[in-house]
PDB file of N, CA and C in Angstrom:
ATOM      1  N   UNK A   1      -2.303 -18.996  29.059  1.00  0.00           N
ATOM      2  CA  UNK A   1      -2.142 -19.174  27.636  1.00  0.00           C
ATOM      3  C   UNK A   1      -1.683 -17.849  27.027  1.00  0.00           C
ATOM      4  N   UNK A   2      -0.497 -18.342  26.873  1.00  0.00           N
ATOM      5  CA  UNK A   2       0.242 -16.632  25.816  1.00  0.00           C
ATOM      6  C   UNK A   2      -0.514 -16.127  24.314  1.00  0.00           C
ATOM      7  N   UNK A   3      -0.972 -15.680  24.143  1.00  0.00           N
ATOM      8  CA  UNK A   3      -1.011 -14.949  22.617  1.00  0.00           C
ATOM      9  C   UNK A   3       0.004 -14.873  21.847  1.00  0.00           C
ATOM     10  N   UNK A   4       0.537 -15.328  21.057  1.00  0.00           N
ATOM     11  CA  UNK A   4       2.082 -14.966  20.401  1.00  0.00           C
ATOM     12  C   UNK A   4       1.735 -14.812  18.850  1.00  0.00           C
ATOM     13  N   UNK A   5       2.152 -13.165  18.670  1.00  0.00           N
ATOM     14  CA  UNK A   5       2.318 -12.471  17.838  1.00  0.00           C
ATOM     15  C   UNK A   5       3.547 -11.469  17.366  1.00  0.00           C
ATOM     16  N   UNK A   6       3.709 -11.744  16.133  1.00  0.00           N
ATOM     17  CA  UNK A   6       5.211 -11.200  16.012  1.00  0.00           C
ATOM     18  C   UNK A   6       5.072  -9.447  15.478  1.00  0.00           C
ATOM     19  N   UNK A   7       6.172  -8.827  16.782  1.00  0.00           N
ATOM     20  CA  UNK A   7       6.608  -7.316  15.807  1.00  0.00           C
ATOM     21  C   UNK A   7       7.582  -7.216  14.841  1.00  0.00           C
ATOM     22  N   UNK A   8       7.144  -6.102  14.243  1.00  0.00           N
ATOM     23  CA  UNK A   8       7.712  -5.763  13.278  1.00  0.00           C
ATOM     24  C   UNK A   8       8.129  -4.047  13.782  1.00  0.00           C
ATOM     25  N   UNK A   9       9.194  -3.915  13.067  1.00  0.00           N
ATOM     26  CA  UNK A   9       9.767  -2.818  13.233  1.00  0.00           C
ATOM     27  C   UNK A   9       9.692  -1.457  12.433  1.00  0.00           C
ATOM     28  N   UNK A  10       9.726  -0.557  11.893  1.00  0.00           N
ATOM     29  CA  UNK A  10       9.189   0.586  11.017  1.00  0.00           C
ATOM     30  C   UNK A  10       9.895   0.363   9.992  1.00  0.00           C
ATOM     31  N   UNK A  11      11.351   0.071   9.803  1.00  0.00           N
ATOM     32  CA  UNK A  11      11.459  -0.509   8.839  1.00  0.00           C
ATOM     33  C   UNK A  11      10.834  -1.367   7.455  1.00  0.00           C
ATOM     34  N   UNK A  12      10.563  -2.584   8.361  1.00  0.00           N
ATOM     35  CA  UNK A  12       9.753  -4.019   8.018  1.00  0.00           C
ATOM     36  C   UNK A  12       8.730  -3.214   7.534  1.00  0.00           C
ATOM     37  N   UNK A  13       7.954  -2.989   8.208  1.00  0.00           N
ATOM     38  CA  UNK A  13       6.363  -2.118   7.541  1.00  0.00           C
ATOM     39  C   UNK A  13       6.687  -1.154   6.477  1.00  0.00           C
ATOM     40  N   UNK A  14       7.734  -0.557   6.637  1.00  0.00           N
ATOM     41  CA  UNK A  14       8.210   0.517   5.563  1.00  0.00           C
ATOM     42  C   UNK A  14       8.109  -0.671   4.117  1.00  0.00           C
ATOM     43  N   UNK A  15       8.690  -1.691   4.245  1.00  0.00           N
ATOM     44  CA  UNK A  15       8.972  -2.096   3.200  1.00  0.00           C
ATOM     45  C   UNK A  15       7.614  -2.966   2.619  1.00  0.00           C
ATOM     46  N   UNK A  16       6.809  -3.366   3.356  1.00  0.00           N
ATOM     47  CA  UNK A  16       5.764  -4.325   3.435  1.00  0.00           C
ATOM     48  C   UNK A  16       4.570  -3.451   2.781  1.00  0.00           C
ATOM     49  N   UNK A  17       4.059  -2.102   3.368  1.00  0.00           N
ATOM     50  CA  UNK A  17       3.562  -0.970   2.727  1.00  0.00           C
ATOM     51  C   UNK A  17       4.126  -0.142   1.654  1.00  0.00           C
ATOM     52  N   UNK A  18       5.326   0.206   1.808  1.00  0.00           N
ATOM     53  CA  UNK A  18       5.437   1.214   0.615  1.00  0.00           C
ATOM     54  C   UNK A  18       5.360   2.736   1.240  1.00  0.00           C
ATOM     55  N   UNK A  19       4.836   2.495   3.032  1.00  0.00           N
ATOM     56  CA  UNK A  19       4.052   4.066   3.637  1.00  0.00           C
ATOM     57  C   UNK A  19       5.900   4.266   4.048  1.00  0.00           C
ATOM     58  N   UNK A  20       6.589   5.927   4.132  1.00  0.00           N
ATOM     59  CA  UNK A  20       7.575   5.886   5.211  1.00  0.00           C
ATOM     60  C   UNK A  20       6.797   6.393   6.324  1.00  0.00           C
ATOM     61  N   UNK A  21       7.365   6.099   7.185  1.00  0.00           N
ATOM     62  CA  UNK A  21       7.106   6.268   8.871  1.00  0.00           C
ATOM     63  C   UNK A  21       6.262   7.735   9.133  1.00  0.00           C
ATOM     64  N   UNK A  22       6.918   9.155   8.643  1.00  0.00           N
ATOM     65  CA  UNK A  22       6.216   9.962   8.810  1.00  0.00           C
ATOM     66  C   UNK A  22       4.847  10.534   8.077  1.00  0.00           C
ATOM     67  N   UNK A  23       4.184   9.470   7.317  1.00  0.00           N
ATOM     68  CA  UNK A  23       3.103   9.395   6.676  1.00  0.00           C
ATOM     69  C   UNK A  23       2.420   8.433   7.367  1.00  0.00           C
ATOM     70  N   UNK A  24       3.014   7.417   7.906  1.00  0.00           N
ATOM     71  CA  UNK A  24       2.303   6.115   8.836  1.00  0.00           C
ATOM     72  C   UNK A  24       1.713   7.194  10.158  1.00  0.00           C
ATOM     73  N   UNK A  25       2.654   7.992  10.785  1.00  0.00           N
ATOM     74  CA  UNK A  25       2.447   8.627  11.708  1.00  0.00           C
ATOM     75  C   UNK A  25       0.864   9.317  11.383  1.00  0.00           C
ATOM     76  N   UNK A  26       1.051  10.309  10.353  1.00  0.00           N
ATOM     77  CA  UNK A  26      -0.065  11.185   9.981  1.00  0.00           C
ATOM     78  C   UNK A  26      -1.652  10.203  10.254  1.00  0.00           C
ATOM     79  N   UNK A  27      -1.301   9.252   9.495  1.00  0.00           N
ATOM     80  CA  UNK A  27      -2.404   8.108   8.878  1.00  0.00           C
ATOM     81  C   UNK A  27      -2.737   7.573  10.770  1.00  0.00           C
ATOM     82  N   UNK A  28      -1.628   7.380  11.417  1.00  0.00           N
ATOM     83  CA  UNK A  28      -2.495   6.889  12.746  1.00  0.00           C
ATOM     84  C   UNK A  28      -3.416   7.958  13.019  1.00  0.00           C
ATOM     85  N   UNK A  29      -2.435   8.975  13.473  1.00  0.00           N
ATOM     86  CA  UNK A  29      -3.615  10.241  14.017  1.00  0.00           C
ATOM     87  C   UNK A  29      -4.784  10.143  13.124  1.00  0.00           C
ATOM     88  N   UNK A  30      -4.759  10.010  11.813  1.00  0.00           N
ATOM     89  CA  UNK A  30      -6.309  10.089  11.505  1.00  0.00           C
ATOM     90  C   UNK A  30      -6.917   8.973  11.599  1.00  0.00           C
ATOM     91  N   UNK A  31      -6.297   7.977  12.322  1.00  0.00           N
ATOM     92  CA  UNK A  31      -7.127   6.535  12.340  1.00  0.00           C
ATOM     93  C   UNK A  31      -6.998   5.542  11.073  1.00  0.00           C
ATOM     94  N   UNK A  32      -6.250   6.103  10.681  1.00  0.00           N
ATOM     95  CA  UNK A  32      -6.502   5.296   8.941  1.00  0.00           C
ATOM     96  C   UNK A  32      -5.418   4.323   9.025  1.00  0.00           C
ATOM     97  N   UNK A  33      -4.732   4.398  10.053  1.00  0.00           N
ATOM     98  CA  UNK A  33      -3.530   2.982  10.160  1.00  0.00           C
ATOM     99  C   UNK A  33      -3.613   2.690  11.550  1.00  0.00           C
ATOM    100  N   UNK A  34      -3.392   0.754  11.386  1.00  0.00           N
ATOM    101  CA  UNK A  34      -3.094   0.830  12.940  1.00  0.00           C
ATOM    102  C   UNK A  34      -2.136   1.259  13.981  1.00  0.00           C
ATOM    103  N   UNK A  35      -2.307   1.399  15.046  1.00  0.00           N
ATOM    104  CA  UNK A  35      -1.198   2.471  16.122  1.00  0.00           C
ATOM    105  C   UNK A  35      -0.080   1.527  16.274  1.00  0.00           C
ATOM    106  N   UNK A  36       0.735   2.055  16.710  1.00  0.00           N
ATOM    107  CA  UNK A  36       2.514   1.290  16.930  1.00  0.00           C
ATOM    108  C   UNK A  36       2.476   0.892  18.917  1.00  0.00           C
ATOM    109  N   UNK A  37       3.426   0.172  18.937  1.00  0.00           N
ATOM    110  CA  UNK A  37       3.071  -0.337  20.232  1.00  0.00           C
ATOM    111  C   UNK A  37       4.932   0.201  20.856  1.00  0.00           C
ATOM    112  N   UNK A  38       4.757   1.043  22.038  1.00  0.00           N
ATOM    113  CA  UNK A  38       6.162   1.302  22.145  1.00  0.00           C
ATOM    114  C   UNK A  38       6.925   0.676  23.375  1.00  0.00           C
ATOM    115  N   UNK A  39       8.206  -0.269  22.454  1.00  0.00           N
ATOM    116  CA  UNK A  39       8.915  -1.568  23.224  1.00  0.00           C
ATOM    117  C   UNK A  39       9.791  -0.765  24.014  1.00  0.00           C
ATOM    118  N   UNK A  40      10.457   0.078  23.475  1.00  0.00           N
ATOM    119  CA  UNK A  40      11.377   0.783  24.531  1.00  0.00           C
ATOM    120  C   UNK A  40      10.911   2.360  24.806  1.00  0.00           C
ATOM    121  N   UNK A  41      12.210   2.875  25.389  1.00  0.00           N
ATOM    122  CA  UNK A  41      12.195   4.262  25.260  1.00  0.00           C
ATOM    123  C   UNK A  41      11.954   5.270  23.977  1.00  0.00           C
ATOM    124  N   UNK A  42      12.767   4.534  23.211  1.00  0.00           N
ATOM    125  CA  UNK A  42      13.237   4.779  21.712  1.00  0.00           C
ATOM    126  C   UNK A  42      12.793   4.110  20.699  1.00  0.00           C
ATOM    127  N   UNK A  43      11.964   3.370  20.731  1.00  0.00           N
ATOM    128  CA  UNK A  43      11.397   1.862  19.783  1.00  0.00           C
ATOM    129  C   UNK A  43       9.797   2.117  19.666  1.00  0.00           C
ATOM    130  N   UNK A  44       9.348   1.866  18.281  1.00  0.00           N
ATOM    131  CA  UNK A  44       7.716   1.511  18.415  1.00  0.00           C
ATOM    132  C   UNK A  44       8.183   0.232  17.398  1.00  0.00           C
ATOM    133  N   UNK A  45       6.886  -0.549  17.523  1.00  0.00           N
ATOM    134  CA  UNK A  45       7.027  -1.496  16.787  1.00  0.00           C
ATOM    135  C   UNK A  45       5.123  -1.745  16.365  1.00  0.00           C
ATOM    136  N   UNK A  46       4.939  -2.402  15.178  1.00  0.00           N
ATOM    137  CA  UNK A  46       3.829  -2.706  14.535  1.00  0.00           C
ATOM    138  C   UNK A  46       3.795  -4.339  15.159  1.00  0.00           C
ATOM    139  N   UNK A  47       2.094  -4.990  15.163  1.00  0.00           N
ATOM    140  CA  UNK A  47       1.615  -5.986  15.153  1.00  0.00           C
ATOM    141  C   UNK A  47       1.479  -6.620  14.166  1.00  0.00           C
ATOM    142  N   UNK A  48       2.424  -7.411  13.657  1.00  0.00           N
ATOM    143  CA  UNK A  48       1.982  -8.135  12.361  1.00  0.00           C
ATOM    144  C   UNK A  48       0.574  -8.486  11.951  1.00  0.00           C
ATOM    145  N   UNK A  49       0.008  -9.004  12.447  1.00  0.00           N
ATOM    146  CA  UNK A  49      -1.268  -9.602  11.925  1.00  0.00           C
ATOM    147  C   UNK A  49      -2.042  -8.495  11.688  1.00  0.00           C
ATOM    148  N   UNK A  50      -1.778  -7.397  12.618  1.00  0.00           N
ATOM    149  CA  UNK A  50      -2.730  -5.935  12.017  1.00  0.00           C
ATOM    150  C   UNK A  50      -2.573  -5.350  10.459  1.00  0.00           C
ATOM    151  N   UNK A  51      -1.101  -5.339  10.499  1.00  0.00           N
ATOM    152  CA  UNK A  51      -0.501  -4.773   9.262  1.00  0.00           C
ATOM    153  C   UNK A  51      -1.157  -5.513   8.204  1.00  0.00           C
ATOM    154  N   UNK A  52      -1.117  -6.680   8.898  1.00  0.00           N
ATOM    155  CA  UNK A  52      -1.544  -7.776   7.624  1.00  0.00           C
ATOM    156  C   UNK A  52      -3.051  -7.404   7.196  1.00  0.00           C
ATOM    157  N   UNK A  53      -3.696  -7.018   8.143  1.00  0.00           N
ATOM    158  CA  UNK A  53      -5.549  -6.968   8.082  1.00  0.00           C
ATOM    159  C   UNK A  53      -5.924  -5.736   7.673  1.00  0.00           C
ATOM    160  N   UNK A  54      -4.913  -4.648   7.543  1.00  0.00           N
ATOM    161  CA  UNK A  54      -4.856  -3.655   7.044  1.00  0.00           C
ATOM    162  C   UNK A  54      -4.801  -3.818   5.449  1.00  0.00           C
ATOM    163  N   UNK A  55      -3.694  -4.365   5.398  1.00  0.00           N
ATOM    164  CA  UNK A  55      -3.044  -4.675   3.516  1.00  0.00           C
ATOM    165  C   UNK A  55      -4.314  -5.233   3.473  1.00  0.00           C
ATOM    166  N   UNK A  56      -5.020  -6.424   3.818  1.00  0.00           N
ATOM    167  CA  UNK A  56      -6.212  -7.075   3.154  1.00  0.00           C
ATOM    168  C   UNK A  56      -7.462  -6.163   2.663  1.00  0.00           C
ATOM    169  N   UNK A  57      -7.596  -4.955   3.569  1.00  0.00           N
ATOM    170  CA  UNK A  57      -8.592  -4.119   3.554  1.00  0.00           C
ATOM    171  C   UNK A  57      -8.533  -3.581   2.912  1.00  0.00           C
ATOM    172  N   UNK A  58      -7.072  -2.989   2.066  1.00  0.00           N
ATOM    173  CA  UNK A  58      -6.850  -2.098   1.058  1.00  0.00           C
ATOM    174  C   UNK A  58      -7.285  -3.232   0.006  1.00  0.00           C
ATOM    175  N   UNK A  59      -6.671  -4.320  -0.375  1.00  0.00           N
ATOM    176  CA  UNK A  59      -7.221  -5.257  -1.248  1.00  0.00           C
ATOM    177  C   UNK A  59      -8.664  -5.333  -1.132  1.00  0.00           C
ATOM    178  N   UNK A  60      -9.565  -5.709  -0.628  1.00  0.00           N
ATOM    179  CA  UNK A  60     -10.869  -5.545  -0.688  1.00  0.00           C
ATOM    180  C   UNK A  60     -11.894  -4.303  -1.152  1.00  0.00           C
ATOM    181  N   UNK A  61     -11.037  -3.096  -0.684  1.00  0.00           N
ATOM    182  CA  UNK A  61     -11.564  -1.911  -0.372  1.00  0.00           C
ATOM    183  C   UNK A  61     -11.123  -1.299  -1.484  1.00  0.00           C
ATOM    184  N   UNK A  62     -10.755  -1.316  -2.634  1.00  0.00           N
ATOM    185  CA  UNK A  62      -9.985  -1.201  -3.798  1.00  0.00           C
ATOM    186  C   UNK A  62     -11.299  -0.469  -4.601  1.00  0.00           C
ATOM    187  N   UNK A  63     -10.549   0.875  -5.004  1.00  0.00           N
ATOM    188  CA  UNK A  63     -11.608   1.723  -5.957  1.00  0.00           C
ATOM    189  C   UNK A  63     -11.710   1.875  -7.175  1.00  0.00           C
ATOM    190  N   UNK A  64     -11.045   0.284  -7.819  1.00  0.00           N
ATOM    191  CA  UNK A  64     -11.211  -0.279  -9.230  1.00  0.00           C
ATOM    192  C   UNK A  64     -11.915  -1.457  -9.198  1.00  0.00           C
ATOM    193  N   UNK A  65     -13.149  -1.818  -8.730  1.00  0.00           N
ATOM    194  CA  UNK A  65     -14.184  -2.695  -9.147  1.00  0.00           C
ATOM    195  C   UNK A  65     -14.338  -2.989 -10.562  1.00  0.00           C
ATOM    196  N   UNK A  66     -14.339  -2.531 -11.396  1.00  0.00           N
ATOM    197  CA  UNK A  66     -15.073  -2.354 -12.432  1.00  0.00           C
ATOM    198  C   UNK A  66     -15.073  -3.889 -13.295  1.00  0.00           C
ATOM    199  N   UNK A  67     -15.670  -4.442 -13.743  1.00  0.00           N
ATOM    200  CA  UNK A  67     -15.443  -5.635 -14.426  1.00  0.00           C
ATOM    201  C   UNK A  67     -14.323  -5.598 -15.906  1.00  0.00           C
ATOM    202  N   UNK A  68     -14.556  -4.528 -16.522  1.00  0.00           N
ATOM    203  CA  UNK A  68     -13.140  -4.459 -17.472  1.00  0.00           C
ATOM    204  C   UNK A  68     -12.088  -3.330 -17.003  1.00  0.00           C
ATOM    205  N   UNK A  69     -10.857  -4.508 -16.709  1.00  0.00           N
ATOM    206  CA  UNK A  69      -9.932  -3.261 -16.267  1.00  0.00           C
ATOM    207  C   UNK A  69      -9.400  -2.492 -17.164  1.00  0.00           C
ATOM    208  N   UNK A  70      -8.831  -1.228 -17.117  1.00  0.00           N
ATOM    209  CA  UNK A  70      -8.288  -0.416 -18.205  1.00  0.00           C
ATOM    210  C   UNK A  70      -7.309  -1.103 -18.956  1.00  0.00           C
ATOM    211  N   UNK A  71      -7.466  -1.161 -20.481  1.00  0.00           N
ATOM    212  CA  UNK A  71      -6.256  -1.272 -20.661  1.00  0.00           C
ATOM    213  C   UNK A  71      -5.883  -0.463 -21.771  1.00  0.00           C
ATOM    214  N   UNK A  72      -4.820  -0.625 -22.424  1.00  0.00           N
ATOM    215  CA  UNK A  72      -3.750   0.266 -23.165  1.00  0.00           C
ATOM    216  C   UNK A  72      -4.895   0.325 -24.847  1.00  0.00           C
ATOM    217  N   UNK A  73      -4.417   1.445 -25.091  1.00  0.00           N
ATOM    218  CA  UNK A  73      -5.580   1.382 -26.195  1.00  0.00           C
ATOM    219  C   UNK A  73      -4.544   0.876 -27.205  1.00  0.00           C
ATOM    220  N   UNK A  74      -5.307   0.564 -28.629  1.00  0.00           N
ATOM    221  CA  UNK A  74      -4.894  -0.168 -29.874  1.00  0.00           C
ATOM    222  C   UNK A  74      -3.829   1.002 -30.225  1.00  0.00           C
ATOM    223  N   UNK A  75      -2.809   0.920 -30.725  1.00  0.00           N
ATOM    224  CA  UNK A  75      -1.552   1.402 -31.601  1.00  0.00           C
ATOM    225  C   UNK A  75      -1.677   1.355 -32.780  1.00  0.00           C
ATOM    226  N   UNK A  76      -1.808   2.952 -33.535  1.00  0.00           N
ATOM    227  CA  UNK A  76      -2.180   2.661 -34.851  1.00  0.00           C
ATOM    228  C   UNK A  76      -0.840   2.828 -35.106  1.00  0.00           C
ATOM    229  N   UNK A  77      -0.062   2.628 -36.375  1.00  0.00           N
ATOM    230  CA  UNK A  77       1.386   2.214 -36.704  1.00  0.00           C
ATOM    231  C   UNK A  77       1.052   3.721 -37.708  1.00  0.00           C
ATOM    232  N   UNK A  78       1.819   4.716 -38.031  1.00  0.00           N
ATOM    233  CA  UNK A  78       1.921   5.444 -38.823  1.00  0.00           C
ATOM    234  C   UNK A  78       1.660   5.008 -40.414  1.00  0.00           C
ATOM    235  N   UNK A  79       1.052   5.760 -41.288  1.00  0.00           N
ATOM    236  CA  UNK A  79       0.747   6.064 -42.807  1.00  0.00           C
ATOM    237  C   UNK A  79       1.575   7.275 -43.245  1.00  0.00           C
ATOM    238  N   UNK A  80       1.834   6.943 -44.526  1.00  0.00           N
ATOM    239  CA  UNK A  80       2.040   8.035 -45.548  1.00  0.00           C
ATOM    240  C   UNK A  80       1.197   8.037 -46.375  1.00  0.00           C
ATOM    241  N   UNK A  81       0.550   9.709 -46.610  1.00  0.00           N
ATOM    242  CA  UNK A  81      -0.192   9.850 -47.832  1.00  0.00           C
ATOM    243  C   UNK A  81       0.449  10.984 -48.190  1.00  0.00           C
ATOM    244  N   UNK A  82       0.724  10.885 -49.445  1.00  0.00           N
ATOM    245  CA  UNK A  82       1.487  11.980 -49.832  1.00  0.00           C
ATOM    246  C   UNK A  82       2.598  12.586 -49.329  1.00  0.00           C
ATOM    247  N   UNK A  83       3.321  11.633 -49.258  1.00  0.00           N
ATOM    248  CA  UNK A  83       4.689  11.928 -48.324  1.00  0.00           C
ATOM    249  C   UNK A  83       4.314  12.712 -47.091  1.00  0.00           C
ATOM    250  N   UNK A  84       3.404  12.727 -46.540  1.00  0.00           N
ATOM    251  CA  UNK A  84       2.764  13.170 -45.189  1.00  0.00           C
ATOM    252  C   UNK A  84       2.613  12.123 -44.467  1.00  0.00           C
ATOM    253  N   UNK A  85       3.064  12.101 -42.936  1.00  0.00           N
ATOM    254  CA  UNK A  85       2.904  10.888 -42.038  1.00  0.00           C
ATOM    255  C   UNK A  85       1.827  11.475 -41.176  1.00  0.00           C
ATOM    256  N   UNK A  86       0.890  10.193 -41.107  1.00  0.00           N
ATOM    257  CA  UNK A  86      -0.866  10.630 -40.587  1.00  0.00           C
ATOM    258  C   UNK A  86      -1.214   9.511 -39.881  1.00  0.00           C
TER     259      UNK A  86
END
């Protein structure tokens, strides 16, 4: 029974994350991303479903809990008093 899971290429992840490659790199060595799997000589490629369980973790793991999210404060519209704008 095969396992079948699709790679992705540094590209693909480039675009899927937002990380480029030599920050993905950094982030493996510290463990903070999953490792690349290398198809050729010249080739690494990512595990989709990792990438994927990764993105979820950042969604979960998210350091804006808070029950009211920020938002934009009220806009007071300018006054004149005395030909002074206040």
């Amino acid at each position: 029974m095969a396992i079948q899971t699709r790679l992705m290429n540094e590209k693909e992840v480039e675009e899927v994350t937002g990380i480029d490659r030599y920050q993905r790199r950094y982030m493996v060595r510290e463990g903070l991303f999953p490792s690349p799997v290398r198809v050729s000589y010249r080739k690494i490629a990512y595990f989709e479903d990792e990438i994927n369980a990764w993105l979820e973790e950042r969604r979960n793991d998210r350091s804006i809990k808070a029950k009211n999210y920020w938002q934009p404060a009220e806009r007071l519209e300018p006054t004149l008093e005395n030909g002074v704008v206040v």
